[in-house]
Protein backbone atom coordinates (compact mmCIF):
# COMPACT_ATOMS: atom_id res chain seq x y z
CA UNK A 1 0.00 0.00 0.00
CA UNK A 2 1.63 3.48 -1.02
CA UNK A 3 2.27 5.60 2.22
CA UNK A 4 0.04 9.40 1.74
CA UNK A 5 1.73 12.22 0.16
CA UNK A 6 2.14 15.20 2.07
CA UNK A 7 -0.83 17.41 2.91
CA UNK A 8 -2.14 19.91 0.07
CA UNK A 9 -3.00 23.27 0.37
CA UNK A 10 -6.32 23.99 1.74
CA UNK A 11 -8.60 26.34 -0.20
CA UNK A 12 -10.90 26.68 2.25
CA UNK A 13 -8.42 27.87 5.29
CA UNK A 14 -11.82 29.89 6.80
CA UNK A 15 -13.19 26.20 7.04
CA UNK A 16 -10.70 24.72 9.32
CA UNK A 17 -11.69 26.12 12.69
CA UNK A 18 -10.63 25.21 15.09
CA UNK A 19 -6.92 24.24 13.91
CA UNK A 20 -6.39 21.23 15.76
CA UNK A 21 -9.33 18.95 17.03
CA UNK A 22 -8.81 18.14 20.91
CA UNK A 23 -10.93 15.39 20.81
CA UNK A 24 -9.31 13.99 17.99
CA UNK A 25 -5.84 14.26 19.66
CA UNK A 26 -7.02 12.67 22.73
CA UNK A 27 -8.61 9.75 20.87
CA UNK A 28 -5.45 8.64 18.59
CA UNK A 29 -3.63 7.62 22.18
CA UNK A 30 -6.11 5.67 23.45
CA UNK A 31 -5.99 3.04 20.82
CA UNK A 32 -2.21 3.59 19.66
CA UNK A 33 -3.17 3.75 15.64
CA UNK A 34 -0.59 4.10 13.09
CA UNK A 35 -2.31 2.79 10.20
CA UNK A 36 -6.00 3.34 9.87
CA UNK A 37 -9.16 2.88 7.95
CA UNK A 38 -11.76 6.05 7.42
CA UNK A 39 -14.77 6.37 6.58
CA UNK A 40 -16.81 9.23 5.71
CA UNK A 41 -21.02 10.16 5.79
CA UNK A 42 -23.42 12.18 7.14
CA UNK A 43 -25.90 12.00 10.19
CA UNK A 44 -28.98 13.54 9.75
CA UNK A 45 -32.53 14.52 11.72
CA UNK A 46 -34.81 17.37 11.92
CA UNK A 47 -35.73 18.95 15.18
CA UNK A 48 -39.14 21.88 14.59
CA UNK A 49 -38.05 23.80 11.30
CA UNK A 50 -34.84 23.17 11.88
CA UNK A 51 -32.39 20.24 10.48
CA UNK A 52 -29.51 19.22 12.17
CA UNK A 53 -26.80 17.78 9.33
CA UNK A 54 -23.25 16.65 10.31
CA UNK A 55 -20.27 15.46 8.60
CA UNK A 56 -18.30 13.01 10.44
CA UNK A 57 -14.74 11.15 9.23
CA UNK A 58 -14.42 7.98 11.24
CA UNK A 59 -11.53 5.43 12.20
CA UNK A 60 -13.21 1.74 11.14
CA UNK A 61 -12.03 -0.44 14.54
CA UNK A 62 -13.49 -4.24 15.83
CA UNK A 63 -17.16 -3.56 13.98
CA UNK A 64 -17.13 0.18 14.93
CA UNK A 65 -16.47 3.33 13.76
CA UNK A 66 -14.78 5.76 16.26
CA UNK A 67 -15.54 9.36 15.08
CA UNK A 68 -12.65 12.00 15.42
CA UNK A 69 -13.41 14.56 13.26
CA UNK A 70 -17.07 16.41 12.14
CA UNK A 71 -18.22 19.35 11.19
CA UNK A 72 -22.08 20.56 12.06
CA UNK A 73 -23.07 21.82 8.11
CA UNK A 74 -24.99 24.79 8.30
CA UNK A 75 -27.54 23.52 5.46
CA UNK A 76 -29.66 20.89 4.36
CA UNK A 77 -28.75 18.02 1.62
CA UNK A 78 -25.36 16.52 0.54
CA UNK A 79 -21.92 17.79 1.58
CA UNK A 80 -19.46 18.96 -0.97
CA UNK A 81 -15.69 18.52 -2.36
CA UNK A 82 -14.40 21.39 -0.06
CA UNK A 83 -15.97 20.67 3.19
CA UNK A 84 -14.73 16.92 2.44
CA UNK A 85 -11.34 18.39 1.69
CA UNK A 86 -11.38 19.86 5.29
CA UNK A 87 -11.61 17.03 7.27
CA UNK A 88 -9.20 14.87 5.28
CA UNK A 89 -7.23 17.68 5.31
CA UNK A 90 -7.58 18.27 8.96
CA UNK A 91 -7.07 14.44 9.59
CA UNK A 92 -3.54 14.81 7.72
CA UNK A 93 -1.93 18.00 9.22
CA UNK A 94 -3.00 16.73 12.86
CA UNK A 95 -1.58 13.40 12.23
CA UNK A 96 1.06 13.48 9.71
CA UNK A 97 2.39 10.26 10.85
CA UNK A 98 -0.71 8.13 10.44
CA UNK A 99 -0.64 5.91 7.19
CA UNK A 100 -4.53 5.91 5.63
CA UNK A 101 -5.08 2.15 4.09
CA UNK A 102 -8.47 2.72 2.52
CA UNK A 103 -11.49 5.51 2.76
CA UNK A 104 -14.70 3.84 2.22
CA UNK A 105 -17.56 6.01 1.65
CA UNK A 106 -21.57 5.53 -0.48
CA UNK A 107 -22.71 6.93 -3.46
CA UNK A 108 -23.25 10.48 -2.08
CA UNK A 109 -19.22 10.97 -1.40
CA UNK A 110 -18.41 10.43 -5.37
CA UNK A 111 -17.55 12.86 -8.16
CA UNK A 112 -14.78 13.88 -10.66
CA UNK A 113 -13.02 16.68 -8.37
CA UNK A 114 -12.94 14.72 -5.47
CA UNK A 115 -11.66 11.68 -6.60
CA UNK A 116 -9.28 13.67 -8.50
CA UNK A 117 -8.45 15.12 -4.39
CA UNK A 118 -8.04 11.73 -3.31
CA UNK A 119 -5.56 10.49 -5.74
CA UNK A 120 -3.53 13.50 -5.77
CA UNK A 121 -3.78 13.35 -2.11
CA UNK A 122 -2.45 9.22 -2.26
CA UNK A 123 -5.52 7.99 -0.53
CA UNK A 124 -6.56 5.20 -1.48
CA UNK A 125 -10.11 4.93 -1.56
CA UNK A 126 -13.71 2.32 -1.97
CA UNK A 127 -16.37 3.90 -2.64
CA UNK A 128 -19.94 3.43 -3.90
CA UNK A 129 -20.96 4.60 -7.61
CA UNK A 130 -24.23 6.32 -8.22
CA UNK A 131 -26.18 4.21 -10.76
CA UNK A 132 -26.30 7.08 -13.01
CA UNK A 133 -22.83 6.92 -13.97
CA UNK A 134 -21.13 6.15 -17.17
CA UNK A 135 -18.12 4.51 -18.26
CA UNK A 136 -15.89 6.41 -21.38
CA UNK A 137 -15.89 3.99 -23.98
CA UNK A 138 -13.67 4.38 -27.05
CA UNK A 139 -14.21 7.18 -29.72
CA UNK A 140 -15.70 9.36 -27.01
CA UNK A 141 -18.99 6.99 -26.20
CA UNK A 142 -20.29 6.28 -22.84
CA UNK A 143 -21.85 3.22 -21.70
CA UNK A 144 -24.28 2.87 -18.88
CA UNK A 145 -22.48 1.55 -15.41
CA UNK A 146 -25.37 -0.66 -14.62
CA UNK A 147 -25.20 -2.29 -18.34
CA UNK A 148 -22.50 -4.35 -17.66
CA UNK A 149 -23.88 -5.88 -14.27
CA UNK A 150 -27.89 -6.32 -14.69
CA UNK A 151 -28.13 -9.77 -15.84
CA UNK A 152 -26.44 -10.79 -12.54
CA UNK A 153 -28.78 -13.34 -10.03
CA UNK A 154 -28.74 -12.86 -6.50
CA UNK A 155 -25.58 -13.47 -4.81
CA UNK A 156 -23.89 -13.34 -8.08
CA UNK A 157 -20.76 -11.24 -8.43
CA UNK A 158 -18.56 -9.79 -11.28
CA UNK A 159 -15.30 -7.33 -11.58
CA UNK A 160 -14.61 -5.23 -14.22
CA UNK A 161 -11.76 -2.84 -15.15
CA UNK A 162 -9.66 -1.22 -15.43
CA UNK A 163 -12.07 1.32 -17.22
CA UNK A 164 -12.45 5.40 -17.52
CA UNK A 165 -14.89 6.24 -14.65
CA UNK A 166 -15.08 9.79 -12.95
CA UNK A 167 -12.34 11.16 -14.85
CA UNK A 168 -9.76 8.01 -13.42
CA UNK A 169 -9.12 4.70 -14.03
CA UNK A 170 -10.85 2.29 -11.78
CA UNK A 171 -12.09 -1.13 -11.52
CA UNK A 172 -15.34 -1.94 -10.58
CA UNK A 173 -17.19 -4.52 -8.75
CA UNK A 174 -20.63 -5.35 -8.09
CA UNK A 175 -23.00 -8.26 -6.22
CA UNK A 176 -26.69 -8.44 -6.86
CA UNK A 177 -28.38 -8.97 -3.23
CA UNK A 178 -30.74 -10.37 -1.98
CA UNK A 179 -33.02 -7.39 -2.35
CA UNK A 180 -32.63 -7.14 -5.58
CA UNK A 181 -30.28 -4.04 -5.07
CA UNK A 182 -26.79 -4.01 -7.30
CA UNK A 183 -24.13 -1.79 -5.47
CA UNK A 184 -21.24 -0.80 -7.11
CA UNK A 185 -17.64 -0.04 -6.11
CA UNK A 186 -15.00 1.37 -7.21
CA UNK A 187 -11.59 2.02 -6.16
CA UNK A 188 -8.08 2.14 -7.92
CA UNK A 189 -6.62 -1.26 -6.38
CA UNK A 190 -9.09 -3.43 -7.46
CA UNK A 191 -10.52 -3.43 -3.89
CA UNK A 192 -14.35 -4.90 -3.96
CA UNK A 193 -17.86 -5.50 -2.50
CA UNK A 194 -16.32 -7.07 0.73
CA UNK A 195 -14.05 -4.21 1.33
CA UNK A 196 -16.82 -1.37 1.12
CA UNK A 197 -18.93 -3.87 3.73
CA UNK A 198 -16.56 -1.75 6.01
CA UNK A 199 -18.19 1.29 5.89
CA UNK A 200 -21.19 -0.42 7.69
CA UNK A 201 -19.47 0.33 10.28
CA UNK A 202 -19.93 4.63 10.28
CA UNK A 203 -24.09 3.23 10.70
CA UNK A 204 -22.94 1.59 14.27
CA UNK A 205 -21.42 5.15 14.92
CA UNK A 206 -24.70 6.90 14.45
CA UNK A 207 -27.00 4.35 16.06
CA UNK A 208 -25.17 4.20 19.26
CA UNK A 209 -24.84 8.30 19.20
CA UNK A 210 -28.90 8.29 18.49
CA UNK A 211 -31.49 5.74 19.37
CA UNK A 212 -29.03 2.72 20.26
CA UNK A 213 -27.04 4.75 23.06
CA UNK A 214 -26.59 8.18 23.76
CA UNK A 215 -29.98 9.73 22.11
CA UNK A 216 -28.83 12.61 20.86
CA UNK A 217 -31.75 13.58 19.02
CA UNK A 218 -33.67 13.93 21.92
CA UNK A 219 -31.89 16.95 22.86
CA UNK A 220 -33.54 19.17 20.83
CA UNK A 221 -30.26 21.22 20.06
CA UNK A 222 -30.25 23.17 17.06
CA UNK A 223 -27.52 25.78 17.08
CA UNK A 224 -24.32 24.13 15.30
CA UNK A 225 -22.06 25.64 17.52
CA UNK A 226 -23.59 24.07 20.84
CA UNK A 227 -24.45 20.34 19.18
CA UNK A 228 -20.62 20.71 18.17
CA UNK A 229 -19.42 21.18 21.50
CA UNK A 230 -22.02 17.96 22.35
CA UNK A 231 -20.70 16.10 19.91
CA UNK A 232 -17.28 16.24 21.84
CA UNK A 233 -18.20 14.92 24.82
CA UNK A 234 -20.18 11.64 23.19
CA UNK A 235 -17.03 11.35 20.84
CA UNK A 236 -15.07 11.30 24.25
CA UNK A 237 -17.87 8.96 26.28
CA UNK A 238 -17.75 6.46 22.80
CA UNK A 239 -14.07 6.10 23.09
CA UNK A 240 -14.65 5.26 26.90
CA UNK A 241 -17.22 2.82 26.23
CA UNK A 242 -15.67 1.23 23.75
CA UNK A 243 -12.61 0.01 25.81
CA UNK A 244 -14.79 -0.43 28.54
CA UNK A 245 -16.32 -2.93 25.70
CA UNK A 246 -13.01 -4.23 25.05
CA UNK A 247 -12.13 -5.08 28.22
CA UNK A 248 -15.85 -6.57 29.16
CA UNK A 249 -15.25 -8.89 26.28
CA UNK A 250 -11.48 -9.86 27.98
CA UNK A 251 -13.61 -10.48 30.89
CA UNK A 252 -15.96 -12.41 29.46
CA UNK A 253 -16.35 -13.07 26.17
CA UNK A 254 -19.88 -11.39 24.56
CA UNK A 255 -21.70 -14.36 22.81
CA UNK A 256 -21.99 -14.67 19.15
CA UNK A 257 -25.29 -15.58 17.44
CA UNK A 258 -26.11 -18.00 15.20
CA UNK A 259 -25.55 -15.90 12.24
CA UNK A 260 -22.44 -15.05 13.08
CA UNK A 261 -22.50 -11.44 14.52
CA UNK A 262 -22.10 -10.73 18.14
CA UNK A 263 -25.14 -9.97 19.83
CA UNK A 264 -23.75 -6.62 21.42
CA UNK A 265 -21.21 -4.23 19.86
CA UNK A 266 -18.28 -3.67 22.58
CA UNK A 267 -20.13 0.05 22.81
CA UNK A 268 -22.73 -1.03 24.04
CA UNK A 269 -21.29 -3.88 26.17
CA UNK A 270 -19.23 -1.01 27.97
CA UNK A 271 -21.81 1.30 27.85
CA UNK A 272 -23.69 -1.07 29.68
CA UNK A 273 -20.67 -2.00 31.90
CA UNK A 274 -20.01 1.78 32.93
CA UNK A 275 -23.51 2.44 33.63
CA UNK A 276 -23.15 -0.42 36.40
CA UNK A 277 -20.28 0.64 37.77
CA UNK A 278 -21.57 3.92 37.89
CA UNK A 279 -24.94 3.56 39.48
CA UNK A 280 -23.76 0.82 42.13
CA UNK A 281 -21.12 3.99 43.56
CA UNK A 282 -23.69 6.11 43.81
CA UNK A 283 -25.88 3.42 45.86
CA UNK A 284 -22.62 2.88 47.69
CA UNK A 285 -22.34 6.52 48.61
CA UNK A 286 -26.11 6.61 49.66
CA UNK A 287 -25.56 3.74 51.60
CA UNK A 288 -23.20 5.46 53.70
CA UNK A 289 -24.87 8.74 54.26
């Protein structure tokens, strides 16, 4: 895997405020990373007349994502190429040292200029491809992405590539499910279906910050500043969970079920763990009064 060329220049310097994320910093020593896996979406929910739309890059780690840098959007709908730039950006000048093996990200994170950022950048990258795209053919023609991959039955598979996709050469790869859905990837390395499966992982992030854990939709914040500021302190209680989990599962073991997935994440086994410990010192303490 080729090792990331040196930060670019960012051309949206008003954008990365503040310089160096704290919460970032402290995370990276808690877990020792020198090479690491990102991924990259959006969490989104409306609150009165008002919707709440953040942009988080996340370390993929044992069937989680840990979240270490985000940035509240002050707008509806899909992110763009510059505040995308930002965090990777961000992510590189804070840790120059840190090797990136792979970004995985869906269809919404796709386009010519920023896959043209990534590769100058030397990140290698999975991502999803909308199923409007088209592949350069010779003379000039383009061919419909999903042409080459329709007849495909469920659970079938194929690769194709290297072709002109997005401006870049890529190879492609695509599985028709079970649903009848037929995602495609693409990356530069030939990396496939499997590989993307990582991502999944950003949707753990997000369930355990809402409904699954921490509920942060029922605070009714609104004001980007303030649910930033919130979103550091659950960034900082997930890390704590999570090696709570770790060690929980040291402990003793958390069971796997029959289809092969344990049946809690180690968030949630700490989280679960902490909240114990926590409650049984403050019946201690009352017990002494």
């Amino acid at each position: 895997m080729r090792h990331n060329q040196q930060p670019l220049a960012n051309p949206f310097p008003c954008l990365l405020l503040p310089a160096l994320h704290p919460v970032a910093r402290f995370v990276f020593p808690v877990f020792g990373w020198q090479n690491v896996r990102l991924t990259l979406d959006r969490t989104t929910w409306e609150y009165s007349k008002s919707c709440i739309n953040i942009l988080v890059l996340a370390v993929v780690w044992r069937g989680v994502a840990i979240q270490v840098l985000w940035e509240t959007l002050d707008k509806k709908g899909n992110s763009n190429t510059g505040e995308r730039m930002v965090l990777l950006e961000l992510f590189r000048e804070t840790f120059p040292e840190v090797h990136i093996e792979t970004l995985y990200a869906d269809r919404e994170f796709i386009g010519n200029g920023w896959l043209a950022y990534l590769r100058q950048a030397g990140i290698s990258y999975c991502i999803r491809c909308k199923e409007n795209a088209q592949i350069a053919g010779k003379g000039g023609t383009r061919q419909a992405l999903n042409s080459h991959f329709r007849a495909l039955k469920t659970g079938e598979g194929k690769r194709l590539g290297p072709v002109m996709l997005y401006g870049q050469q890529h190879y492609l790869e695509a599985t028709r499910l079970t649903d009848g859905q037929l995602p495609v990837v693409c990356s530069e390395e030939g990396k496939g279906i499997e590989a993307y499966g990582e991502r999944w992982q950003i949707e753990t992030l997000f369930g355990s910050l809402k409904s699954k854990g921490f509920n942060l939709e029922d605070t009714h914040m609104t004001a980007p500043a303030k649910i930033d500021r919130l979103m550091s302190v659950l960034a900082i209680g997930f890390v704590l969970s999570c090696r709570a989990g770790e060690a929980e599962d040291k402990r003793r073991p958390i069971k796997v079920k029959k289809h092969g997935r344990p049946a809690q994440s180690l968030f949630r086994a700490g989280l679960d763990r902490l909240v114990s410990v926590l409650f049984r010192g403050i019946r201690l303490l009352e017990f002494r009064r």
